[in-house]
C-alpha atoms as a PDB file:
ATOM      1  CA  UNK A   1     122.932 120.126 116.210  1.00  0.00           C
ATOM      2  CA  UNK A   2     125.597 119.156 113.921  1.00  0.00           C
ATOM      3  CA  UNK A   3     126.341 119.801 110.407  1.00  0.00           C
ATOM      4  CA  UNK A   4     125.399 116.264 109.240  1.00  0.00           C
ATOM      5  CA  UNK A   5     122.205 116.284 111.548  1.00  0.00           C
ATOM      6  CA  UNK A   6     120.826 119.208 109.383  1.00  0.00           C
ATOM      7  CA  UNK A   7     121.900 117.154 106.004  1.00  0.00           C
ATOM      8  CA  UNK A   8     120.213 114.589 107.133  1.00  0.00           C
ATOM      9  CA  UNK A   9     117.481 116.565 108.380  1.00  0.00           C
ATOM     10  CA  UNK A  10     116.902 118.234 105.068  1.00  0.00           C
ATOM     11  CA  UNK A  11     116.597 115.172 103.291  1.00  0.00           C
ATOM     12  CA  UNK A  12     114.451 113.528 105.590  1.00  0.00           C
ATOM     13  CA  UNK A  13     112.307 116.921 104.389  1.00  0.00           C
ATOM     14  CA  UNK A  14     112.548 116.958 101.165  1.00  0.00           C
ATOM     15  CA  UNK A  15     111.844 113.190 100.709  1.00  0.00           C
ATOM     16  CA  UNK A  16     108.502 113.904 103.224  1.00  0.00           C
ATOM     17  CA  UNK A  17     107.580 116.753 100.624  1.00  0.00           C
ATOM     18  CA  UNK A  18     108.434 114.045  97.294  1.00  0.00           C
ATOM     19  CA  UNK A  19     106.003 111.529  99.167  1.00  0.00           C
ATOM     20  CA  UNK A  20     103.327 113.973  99.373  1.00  0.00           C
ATOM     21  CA  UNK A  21     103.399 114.909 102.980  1.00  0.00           C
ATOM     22  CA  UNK A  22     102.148 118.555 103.794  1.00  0.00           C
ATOM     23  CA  UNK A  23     101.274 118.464 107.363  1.00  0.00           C
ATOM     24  CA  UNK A  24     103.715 117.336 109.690  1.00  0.00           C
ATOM     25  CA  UNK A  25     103.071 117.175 113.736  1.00  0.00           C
ATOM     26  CA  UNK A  26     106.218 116.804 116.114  1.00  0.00           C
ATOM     27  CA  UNK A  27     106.684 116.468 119.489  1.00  0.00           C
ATOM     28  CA  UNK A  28     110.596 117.551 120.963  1.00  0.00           C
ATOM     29  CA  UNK A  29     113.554 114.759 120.336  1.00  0.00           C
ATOM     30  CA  UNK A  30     116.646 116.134 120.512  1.00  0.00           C
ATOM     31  CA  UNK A  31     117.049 113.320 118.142  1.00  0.00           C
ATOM     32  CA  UNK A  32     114.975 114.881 115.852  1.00  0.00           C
ATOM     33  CA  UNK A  33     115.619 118.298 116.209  1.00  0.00           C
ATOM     34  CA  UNK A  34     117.592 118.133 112.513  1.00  0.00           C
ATOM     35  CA  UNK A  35     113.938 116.686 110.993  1.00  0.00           C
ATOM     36  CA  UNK A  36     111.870 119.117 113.350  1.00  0.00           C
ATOM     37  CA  UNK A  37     114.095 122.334 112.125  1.00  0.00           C
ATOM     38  CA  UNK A  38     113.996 121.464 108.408  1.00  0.00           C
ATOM     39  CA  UNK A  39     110.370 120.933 108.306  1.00  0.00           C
ATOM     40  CA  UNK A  40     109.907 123.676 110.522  1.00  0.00           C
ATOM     41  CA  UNK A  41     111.971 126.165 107.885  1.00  0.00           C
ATOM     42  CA  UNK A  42     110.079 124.915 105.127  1.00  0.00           C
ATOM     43  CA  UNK A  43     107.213 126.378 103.212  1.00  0.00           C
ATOM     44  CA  UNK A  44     106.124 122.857 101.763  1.00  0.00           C
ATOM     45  CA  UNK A  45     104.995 122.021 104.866  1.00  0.00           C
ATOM     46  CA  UNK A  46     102.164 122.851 107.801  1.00  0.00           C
ATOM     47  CA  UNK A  47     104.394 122.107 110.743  1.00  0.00           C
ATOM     48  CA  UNK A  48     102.190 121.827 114.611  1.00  0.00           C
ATOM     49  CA  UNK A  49     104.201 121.228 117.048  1.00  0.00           C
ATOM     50  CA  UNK A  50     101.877 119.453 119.331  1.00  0.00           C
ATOM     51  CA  UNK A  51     102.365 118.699 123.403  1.00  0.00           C
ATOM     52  CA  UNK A  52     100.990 115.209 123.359  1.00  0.00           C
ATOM     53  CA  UNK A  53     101.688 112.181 120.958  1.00  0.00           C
ATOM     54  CA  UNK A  54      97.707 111.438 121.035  1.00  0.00           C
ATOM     55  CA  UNK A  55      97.472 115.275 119.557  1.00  0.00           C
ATOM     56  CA  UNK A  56      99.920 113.970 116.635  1.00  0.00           C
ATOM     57  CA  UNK A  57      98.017 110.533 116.334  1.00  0.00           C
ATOM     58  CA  UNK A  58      94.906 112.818 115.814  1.00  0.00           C
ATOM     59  CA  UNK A  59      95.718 115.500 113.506  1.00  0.00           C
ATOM     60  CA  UNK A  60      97.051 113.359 111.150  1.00  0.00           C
ATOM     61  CA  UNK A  61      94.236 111.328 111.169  1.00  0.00           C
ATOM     62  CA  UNK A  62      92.096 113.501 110.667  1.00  0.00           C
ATOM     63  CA  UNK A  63      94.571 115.273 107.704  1.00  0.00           C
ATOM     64  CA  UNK A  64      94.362 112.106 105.937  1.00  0.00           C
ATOM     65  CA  UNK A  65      90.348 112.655 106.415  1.00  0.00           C
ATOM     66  CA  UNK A  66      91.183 115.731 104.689  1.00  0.00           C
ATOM     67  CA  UNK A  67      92.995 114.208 101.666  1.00  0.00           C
ATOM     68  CA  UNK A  68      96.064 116.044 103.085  1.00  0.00           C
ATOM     69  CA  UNK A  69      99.415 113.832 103.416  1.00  0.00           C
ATOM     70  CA  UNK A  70     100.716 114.153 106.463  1.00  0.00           C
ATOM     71  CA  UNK A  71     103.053 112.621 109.280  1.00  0.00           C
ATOM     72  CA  UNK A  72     104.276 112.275 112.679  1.00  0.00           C
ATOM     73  CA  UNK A  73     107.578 112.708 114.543  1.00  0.00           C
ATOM     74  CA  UNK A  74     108.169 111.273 117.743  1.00  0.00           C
ATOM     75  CA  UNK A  75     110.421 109.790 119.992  1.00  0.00           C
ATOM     76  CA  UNK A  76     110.425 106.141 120.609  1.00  0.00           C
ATOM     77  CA  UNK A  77     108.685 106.395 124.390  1.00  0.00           C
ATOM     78  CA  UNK A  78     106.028 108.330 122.969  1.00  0.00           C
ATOM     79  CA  UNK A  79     105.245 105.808 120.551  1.00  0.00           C
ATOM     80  CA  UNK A  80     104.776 103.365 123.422  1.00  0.00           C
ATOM     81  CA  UNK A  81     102.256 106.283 125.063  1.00  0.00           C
ATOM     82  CA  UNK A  82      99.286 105.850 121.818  1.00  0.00           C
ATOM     83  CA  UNK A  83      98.840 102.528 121.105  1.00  0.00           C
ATOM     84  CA  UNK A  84      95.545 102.795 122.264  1.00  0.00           C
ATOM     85  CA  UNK A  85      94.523 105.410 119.960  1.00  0.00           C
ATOM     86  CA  UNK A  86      96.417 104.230 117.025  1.00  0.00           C
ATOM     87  CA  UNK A  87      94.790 100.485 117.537  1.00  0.00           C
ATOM     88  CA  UNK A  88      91.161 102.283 118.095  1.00  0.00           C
ATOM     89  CA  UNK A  89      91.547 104.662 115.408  1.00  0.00           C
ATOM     90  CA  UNK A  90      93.542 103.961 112.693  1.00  0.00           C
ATOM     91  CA  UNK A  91      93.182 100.358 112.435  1.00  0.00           C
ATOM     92  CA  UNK A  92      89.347 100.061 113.406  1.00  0.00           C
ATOM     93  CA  UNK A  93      88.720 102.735 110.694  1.00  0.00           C
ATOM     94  CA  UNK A  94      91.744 102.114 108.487  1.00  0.00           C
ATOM     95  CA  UNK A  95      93.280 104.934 108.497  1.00  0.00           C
ATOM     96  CA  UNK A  96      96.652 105.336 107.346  1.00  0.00           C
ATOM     97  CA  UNK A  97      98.979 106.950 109.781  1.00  0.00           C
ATOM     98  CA  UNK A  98     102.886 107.432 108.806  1.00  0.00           C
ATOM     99  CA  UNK A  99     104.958 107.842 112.058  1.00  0.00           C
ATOM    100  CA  UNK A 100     108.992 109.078 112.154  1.00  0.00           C
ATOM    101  CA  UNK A 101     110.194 107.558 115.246  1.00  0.00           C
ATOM    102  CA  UNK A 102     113.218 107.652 116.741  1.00  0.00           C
ATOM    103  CA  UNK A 103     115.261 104.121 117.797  1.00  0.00           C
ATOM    104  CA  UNK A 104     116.165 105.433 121.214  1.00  0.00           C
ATOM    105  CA  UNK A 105     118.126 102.906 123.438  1.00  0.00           C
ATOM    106  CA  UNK A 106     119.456 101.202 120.757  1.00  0.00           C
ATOM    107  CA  UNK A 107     123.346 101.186 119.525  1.00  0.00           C
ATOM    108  CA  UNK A 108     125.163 104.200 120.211  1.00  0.00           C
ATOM    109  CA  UNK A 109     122.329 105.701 121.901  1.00  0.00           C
ATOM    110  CA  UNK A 110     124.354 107.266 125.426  1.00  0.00           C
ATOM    111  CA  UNK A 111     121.945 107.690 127.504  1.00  0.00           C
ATOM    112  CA  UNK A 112     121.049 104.205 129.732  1.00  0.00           C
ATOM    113  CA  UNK A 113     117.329 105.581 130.744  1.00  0.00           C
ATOM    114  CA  UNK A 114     116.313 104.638 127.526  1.00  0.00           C
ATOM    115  CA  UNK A 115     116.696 100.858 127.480  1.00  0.00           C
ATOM    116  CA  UNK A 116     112.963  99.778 127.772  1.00  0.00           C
ATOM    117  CA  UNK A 117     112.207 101.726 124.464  1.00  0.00           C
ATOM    118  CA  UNK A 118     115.418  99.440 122.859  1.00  0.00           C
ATOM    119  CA  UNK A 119     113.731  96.020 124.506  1.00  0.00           C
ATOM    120  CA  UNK A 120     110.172  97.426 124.066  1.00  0.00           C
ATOM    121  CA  UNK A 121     109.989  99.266 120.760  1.00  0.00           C
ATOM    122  CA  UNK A 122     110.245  96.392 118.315  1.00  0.00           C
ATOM    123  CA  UNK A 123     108.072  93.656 119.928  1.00  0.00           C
ATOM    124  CA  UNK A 124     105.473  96.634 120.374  1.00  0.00           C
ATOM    125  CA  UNK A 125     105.241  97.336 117.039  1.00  0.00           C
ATOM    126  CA  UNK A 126     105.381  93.262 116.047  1.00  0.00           C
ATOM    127  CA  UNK A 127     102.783  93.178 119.267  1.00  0.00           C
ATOM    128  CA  UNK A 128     100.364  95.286 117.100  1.00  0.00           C
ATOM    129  CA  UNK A 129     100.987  94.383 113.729  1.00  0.00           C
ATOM    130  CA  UNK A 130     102.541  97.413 112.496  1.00  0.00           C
ATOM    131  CA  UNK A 131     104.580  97.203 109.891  1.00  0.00           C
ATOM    132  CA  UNK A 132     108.260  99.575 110.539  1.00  0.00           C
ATOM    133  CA  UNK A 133     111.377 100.237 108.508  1.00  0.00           C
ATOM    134  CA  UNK A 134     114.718 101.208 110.557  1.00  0.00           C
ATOM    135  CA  UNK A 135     116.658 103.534 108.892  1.00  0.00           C
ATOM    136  CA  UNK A 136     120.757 103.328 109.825  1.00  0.00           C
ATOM    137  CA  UNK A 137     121.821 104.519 106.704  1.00  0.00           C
ATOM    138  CA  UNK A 138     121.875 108.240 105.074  1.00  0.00           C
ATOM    139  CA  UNK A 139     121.382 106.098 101.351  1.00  0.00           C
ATOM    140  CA  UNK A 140     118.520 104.613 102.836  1.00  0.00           C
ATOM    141  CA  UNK A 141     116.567 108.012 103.439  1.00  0.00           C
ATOM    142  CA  UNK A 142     114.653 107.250  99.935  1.00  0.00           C
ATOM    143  CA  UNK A 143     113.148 104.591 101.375  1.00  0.00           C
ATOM    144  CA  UNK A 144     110.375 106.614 103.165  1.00  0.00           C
ATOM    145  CA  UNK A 145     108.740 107.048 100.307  1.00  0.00           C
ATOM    146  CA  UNK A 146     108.223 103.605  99.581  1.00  0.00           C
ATOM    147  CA  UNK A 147     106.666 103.346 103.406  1.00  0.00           C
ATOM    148  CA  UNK A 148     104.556 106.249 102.961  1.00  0.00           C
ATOM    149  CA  UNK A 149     102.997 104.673 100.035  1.00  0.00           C
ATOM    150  CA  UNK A 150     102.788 101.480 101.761  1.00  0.00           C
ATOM    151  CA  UNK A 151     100.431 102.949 104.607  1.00  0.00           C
ATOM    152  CA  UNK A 152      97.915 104.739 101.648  1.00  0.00           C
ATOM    153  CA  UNK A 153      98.354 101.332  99.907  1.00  0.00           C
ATOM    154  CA  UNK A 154      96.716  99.288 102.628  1.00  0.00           C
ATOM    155  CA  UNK A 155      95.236 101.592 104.497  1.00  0.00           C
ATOM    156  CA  UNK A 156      97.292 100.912 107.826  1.00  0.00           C
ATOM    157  CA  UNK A 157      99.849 102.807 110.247  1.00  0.00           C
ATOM    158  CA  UNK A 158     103.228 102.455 109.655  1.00  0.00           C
ATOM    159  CA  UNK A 159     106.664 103.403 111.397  1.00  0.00           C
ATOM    160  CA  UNK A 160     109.975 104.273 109.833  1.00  0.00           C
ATOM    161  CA  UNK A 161     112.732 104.060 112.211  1.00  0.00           C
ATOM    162  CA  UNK A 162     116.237 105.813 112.877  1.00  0.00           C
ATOM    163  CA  UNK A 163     118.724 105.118 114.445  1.00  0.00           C
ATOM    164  CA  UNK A 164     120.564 107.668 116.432  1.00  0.00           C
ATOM    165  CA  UNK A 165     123.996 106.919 114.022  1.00  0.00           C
ATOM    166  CA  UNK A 166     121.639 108.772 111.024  1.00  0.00           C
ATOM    167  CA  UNK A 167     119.894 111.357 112.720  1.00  0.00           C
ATOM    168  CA  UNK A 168     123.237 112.929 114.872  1.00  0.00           C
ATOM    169  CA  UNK A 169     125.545 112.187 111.697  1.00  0.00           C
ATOM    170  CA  UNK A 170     127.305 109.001 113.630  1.00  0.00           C
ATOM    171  CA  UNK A 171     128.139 107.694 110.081  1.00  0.00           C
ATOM    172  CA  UNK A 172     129.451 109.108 106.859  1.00  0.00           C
END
């Protein structure tokens, strides 16, 4: 982890905490691991590292039963792993789920294994209706706010983005 990706990391935090978010459950990205460390480190937060994405998918639902704010970090093939529980629980109960996923196969990501998630991820999400924001840009980080609102607003999941450029400090 870089100097940038714990920048970036800490804002992603701190903009989580200005949103409302107090539980927060991750699964292991080395994308993430700036996001994951920061939350981690933070009192702000209930950070549960969990072993499955469907774990994730479920304690924030039921946080949000709760009234607690919460989210969900995962990498962009997990995503594809719940849509089954995120179409039979969240939307057939409306229950707001915010998810921090990771654009994996996209531009600049190295790694050629992950090409399905950059042909997959984005008709997926269209596929289902769920409404996602990428994130490319550190200026941008603010915008999770607005997309945390957006899932209390109507009641439905939503997915905020990065790109691998933001998270490993690709970009100034």
């Amino acid at each position: 982890m870089n100097d940038k990706s714990s920048e970036r990391g800490k804002r992603i935090a701190d903009e989580l905490a200005a949103c409302g978010v107090r539980l927060v459950a991750s699964l292991p990205d080395n994308w993430l691991t700036g996001v994951i460390d920061a939350v981690d480190r933070d009192d702000r937060f209930v950070h549960i590292p969990v072993n499955r994405e469907e774990s994730a998918i479920g304690l924030c639902s039921g946080a949000y039963m709760g009234a607690m704010g919460c989210a969900a970090l995962m990498g962009a093939s997990g995503f594809m792993t719940v849509i089954y529980a995120i179409t039979k629980i969240n939307y057939t109960y409306e229950i707001p789920l915010f998810l921090l996923l990771t654009l994996r196969g996209g531009v600049g990501d190295h790694h050629k294994h992950h090409a399905s998630n950059s042909l997959y991820l984005r008709p997926v999400l269209d596929a289902i209706n769920m409404p996602y924001q990428i994130i490319d840009e550190p200026g941008d980080i603010s915008v999770i706010s607005r997309c945390y609102r957006h899932t209390r607003t109507f009641s439905r999941p939503m997915a905020v983005v990065f790109t691998r450029d933001l998270l490993r400090g690709g970009r100034a």
